[in-house]
PDB file of N, CA and C in Angstrom:
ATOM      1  N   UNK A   1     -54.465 -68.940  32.440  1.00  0.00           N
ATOM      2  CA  UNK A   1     -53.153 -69.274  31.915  1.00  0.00           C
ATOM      3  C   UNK A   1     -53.174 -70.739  31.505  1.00  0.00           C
ATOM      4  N   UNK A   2     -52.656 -71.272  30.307  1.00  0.00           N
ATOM      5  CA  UNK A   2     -52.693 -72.313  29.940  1.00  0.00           C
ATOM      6  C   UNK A   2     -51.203 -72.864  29.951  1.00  0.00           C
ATOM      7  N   UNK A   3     -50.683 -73.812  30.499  1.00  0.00           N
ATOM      8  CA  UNK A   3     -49.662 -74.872  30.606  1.00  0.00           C
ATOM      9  C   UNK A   3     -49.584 -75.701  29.357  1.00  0.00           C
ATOM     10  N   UNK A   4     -48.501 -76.080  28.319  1.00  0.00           N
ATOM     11  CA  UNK A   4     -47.897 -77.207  26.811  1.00  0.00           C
ATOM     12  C   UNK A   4     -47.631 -78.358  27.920  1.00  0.00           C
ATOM     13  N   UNK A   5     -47.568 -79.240  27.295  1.00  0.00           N
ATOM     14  CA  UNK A   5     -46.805 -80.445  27.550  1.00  0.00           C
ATOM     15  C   UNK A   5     -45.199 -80.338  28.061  1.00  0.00           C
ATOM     16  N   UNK A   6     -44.557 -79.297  27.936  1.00  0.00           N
ATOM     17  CA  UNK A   6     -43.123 -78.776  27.755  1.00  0.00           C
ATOM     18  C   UNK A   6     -42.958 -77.983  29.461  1.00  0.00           C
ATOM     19  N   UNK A   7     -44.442 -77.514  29.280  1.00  0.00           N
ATOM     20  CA  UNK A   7     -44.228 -76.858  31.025  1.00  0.00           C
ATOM     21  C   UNK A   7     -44.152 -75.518  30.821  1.00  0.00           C
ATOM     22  N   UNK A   8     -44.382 -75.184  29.413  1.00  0.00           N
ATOM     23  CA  UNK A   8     -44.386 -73.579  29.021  1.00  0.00           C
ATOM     24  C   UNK A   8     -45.667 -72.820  29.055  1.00  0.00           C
ATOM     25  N   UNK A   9     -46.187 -71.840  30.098  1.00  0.00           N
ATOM     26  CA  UNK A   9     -46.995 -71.293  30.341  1.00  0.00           C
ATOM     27  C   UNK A   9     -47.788 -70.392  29.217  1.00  0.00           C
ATOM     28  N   UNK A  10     -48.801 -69.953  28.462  1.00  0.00           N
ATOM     29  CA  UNK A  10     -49.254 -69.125  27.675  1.00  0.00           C
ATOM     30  C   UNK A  10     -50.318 -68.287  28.088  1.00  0.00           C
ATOM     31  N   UNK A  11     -50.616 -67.145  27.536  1.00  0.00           N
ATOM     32  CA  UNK A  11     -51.435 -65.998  28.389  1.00  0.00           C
ATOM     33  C   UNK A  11     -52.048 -65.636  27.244  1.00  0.00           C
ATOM     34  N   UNK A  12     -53.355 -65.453  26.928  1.00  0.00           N
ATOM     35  CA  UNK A  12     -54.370 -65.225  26.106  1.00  0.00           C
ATOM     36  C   UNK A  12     -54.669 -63.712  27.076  1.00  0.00           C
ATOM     37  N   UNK A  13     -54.623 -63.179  25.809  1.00  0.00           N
ATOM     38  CA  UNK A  13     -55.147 -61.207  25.861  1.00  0.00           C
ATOM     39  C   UNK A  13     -56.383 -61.312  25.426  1.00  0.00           C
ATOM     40  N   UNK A  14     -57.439 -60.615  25.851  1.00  0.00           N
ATOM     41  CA  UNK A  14     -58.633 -60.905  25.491  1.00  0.00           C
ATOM     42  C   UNK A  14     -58.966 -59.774  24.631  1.00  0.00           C
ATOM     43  N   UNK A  15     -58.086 -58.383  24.383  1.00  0.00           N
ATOM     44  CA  UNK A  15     -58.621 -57.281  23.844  1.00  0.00           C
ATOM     45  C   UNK A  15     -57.210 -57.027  23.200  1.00  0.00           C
ATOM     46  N   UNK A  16     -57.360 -56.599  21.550  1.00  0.00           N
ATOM     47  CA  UNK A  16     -56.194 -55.880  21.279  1.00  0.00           C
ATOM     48  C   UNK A  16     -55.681 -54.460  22.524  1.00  0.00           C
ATOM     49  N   UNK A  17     -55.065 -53.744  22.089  1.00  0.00           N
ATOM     50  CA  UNK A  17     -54.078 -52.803  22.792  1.00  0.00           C
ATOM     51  C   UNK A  17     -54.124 -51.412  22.027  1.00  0.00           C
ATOM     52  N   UNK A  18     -55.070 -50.319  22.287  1.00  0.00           N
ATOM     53  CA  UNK A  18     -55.299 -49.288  21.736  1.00  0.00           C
ATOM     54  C   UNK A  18     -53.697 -48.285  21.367  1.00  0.00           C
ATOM     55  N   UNK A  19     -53.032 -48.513  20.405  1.00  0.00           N
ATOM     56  CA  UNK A  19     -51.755 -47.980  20.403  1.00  0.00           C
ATOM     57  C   UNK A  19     -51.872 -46.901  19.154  1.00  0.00           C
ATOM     58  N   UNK A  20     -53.232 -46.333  18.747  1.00  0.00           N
ATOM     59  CA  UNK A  20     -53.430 -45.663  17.790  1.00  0.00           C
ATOM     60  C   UNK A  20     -53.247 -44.063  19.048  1.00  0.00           C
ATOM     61  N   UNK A  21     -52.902 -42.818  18.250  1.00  0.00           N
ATOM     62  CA  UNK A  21     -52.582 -41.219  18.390  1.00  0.00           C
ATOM     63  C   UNK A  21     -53.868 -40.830  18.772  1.00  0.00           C
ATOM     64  N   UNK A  22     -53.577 -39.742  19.374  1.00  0.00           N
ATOM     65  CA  UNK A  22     -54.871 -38.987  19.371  1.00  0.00           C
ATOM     66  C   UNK A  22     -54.918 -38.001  18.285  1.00  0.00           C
ATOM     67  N   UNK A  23     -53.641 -37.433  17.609  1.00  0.00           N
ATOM     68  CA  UNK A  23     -54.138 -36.708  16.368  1.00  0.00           C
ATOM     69  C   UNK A  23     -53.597 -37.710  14.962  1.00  0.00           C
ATOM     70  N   UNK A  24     -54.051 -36.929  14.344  1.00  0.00           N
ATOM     71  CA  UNK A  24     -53.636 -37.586  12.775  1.00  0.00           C
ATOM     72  C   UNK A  24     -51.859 -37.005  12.638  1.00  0.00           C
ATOM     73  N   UNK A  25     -50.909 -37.779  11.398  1.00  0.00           N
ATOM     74  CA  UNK A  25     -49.602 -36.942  11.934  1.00  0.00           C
ATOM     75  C   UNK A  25     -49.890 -35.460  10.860  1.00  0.00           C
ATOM     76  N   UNK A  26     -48.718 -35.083  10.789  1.00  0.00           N
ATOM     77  CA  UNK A  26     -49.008 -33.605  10.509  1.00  0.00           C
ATOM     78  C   UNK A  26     -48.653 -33.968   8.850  1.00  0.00           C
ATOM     79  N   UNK A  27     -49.391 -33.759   7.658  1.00  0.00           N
ATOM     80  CA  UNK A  27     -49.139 -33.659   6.275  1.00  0.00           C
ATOM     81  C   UNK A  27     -47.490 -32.929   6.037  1.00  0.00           C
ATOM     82  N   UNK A  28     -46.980 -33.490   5.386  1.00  0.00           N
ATOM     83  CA  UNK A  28     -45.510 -32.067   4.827  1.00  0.00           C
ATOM     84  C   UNK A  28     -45.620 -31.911   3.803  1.00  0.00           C
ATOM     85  N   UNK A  29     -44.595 -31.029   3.318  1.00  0.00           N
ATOM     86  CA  UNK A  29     -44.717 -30.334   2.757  1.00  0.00           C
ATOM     87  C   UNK A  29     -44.720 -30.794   1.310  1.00  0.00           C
ATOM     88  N   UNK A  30     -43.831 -32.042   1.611  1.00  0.00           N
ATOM     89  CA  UNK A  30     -42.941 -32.553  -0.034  1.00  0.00           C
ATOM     90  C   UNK A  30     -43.434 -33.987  -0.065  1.00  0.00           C
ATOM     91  N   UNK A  31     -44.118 -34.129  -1.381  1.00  0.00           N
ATOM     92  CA  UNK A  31     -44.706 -35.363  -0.694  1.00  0.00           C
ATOM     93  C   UNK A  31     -43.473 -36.910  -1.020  1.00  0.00           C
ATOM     94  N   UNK A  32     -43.299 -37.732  -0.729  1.00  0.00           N
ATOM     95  CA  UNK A  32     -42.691 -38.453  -0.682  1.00  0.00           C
ATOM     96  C   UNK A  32     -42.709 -39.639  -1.924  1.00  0.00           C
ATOM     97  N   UNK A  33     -42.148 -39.963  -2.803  1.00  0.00           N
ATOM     98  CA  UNK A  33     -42.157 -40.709  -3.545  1.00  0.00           C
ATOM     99  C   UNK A  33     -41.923 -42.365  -3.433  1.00  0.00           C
ATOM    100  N   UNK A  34     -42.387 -43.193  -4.556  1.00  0.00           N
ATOM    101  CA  UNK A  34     -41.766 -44.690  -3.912  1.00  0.00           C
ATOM    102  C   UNK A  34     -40.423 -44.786  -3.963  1.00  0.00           C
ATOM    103  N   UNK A  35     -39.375 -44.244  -4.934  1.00  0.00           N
ATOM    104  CA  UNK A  35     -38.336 -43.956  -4.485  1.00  0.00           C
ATOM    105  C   UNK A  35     -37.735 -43.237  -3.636  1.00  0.00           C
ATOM    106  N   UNK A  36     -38.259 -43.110  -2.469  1.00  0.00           N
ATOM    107  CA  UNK A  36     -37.743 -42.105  -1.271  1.00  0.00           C
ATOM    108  C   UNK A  36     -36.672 -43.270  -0.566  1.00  0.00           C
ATOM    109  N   UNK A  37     -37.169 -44.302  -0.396  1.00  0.00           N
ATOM    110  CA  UNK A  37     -36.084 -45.304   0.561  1.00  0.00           C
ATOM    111  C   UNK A  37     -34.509 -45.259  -0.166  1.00  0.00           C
ATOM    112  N   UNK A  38     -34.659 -45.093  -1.852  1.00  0.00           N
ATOM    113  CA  UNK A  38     -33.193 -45.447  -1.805  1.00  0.00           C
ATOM    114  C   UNK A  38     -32.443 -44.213  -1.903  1.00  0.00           C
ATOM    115  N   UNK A  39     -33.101 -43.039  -1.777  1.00  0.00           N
ATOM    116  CA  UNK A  39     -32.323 -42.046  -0.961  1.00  0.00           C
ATOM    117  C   UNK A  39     -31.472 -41.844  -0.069  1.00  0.00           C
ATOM    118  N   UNK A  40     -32.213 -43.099   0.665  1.00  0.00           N
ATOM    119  CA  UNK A  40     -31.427 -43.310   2.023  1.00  0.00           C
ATOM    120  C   UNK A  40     -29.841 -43.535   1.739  1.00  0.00           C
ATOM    121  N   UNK A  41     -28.963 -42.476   2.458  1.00  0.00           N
ATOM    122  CA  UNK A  41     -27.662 -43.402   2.597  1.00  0.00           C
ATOM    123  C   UNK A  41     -27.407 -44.487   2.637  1.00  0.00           C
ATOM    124  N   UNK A  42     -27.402 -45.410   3.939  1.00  0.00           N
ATOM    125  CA  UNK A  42     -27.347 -46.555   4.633  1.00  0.00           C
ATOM    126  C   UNK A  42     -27.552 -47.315   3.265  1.00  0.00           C
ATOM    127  N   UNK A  43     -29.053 -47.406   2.731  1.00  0.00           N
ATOM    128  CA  UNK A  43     -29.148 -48.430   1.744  1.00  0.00           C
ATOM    129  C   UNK A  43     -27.966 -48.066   0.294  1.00  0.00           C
ATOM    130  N   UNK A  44     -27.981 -46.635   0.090  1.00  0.00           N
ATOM    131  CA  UNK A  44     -27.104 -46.675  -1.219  1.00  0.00           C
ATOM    132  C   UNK A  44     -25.640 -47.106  -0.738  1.00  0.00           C
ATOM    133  N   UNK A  45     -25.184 -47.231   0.391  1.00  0.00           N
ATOM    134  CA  UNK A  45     -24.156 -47.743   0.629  1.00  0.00           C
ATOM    135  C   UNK A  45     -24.040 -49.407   0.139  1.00  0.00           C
ATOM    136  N   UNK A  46     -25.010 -49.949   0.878  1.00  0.00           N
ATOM    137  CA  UNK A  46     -25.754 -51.647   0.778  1.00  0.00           C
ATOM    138  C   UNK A  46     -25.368 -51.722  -0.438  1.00  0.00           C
ATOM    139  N   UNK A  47     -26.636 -51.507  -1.456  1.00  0.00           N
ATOM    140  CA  UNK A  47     -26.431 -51.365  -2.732  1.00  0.00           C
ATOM    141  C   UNK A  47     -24.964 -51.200  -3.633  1.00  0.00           C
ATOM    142  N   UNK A  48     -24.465 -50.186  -3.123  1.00  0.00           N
ATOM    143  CA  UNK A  48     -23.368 -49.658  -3.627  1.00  0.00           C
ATOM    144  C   UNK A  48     -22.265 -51.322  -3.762  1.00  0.00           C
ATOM    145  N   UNK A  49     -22.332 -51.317  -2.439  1.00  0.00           N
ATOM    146  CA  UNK A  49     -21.313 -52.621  -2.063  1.00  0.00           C
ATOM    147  C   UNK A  49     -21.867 -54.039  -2.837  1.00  0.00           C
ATOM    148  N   UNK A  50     -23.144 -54.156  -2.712  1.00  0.00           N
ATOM    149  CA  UNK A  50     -23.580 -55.293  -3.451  1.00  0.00           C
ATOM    150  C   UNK A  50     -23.095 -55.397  -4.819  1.00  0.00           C
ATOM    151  N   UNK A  51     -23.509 -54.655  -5.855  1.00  0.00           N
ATOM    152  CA  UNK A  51     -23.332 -54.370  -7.340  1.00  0.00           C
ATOM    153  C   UNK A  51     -21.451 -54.138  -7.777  1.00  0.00           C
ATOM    154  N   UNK A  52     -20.710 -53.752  -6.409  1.00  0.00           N
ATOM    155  CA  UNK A  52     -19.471 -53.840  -6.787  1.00  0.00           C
ATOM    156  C   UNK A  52     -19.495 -55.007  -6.457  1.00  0.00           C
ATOM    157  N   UNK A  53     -19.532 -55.991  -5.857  1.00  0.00           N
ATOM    158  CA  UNK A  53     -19.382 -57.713  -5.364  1.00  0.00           C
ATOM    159  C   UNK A  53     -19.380 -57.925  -6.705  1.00  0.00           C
ATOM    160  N   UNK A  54     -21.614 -57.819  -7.069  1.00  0.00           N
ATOM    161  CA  UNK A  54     -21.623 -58.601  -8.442  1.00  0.00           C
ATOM    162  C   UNK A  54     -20.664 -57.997  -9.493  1.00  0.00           C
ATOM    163  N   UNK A  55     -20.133 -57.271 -10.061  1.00  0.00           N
ATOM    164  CA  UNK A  55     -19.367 -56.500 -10.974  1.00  0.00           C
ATOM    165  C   UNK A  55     -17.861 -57.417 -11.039  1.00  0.00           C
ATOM    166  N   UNK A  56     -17.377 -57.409  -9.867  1.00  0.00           N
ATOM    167  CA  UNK A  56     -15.980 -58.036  -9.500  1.00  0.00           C
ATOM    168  C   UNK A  56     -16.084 -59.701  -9.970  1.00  0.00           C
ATOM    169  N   UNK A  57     -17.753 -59.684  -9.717  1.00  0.00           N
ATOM    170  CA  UNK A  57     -17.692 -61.536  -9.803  1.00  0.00           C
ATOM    171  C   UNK A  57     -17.910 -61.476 -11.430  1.00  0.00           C
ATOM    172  N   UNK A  58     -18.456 -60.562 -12.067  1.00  0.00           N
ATOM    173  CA  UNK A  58     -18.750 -60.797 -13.777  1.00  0.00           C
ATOM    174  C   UNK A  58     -17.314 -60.283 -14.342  1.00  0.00           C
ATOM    175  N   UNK A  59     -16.965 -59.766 -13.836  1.00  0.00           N
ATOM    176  CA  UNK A  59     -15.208 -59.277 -14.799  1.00  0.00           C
ATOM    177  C   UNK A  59     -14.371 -60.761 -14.034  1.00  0.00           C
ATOM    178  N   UNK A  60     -14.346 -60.981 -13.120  1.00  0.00           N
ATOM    179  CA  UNK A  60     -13.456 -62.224 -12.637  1.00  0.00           C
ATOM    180  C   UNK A  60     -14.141 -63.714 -13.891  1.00  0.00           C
ATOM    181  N   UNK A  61     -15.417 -63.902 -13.821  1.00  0.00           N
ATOM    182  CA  UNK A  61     -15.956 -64.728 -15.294  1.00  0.00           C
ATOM    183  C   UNK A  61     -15.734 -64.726 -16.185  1.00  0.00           C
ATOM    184  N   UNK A  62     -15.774 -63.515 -16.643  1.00  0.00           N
ATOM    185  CA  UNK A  62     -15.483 -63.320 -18.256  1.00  0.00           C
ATOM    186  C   UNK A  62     -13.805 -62.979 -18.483  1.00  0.00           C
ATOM    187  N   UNK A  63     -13.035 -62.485 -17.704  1.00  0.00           N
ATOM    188  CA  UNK A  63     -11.682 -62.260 -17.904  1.00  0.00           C
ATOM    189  C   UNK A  63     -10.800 -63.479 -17.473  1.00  0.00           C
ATOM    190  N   UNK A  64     -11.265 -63.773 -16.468  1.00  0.00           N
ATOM    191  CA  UNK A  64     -10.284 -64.675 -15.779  1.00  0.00           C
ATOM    192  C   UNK A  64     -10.093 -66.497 -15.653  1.00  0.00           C
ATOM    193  N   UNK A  65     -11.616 -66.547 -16.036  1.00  0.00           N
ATOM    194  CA  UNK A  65     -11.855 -68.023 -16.029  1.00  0.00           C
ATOM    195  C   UNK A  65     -12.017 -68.467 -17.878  1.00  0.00           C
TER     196      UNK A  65
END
């Protein structure tokens, strides 16, 4: 164990940490595209809300100022 100047102790691992499966995962059926994430709800919500922000802020520019 090694001691900083601060008095903060550090611990050197001498071996990574075997956190790999014993099988491979299972293939499906459908294969997944790079657009699979914005499928996601959660994010088209994000999104959703973002682009109305920017939208509100370009009609408030051009109409209002």
């Amino acid at each position: 164990m090694l001691v900083d100047h601060r008095g903060w102790s550090c611990v050197i691992i001498p071996e990574m940490l075997d956190t790999s499966r014993g099988q491979a995962p299972a293939p499906s059926d459908e294969p997944r595209g790079c657009l699979f994430a914005l499928s996601q709800p959660p994010l088209m919500i994000f999104l959703g809300v973002i682009g109305c922000l920017l939208l509100m802020a370009a009609v408030h520019d051009l109409f209002l100022l």
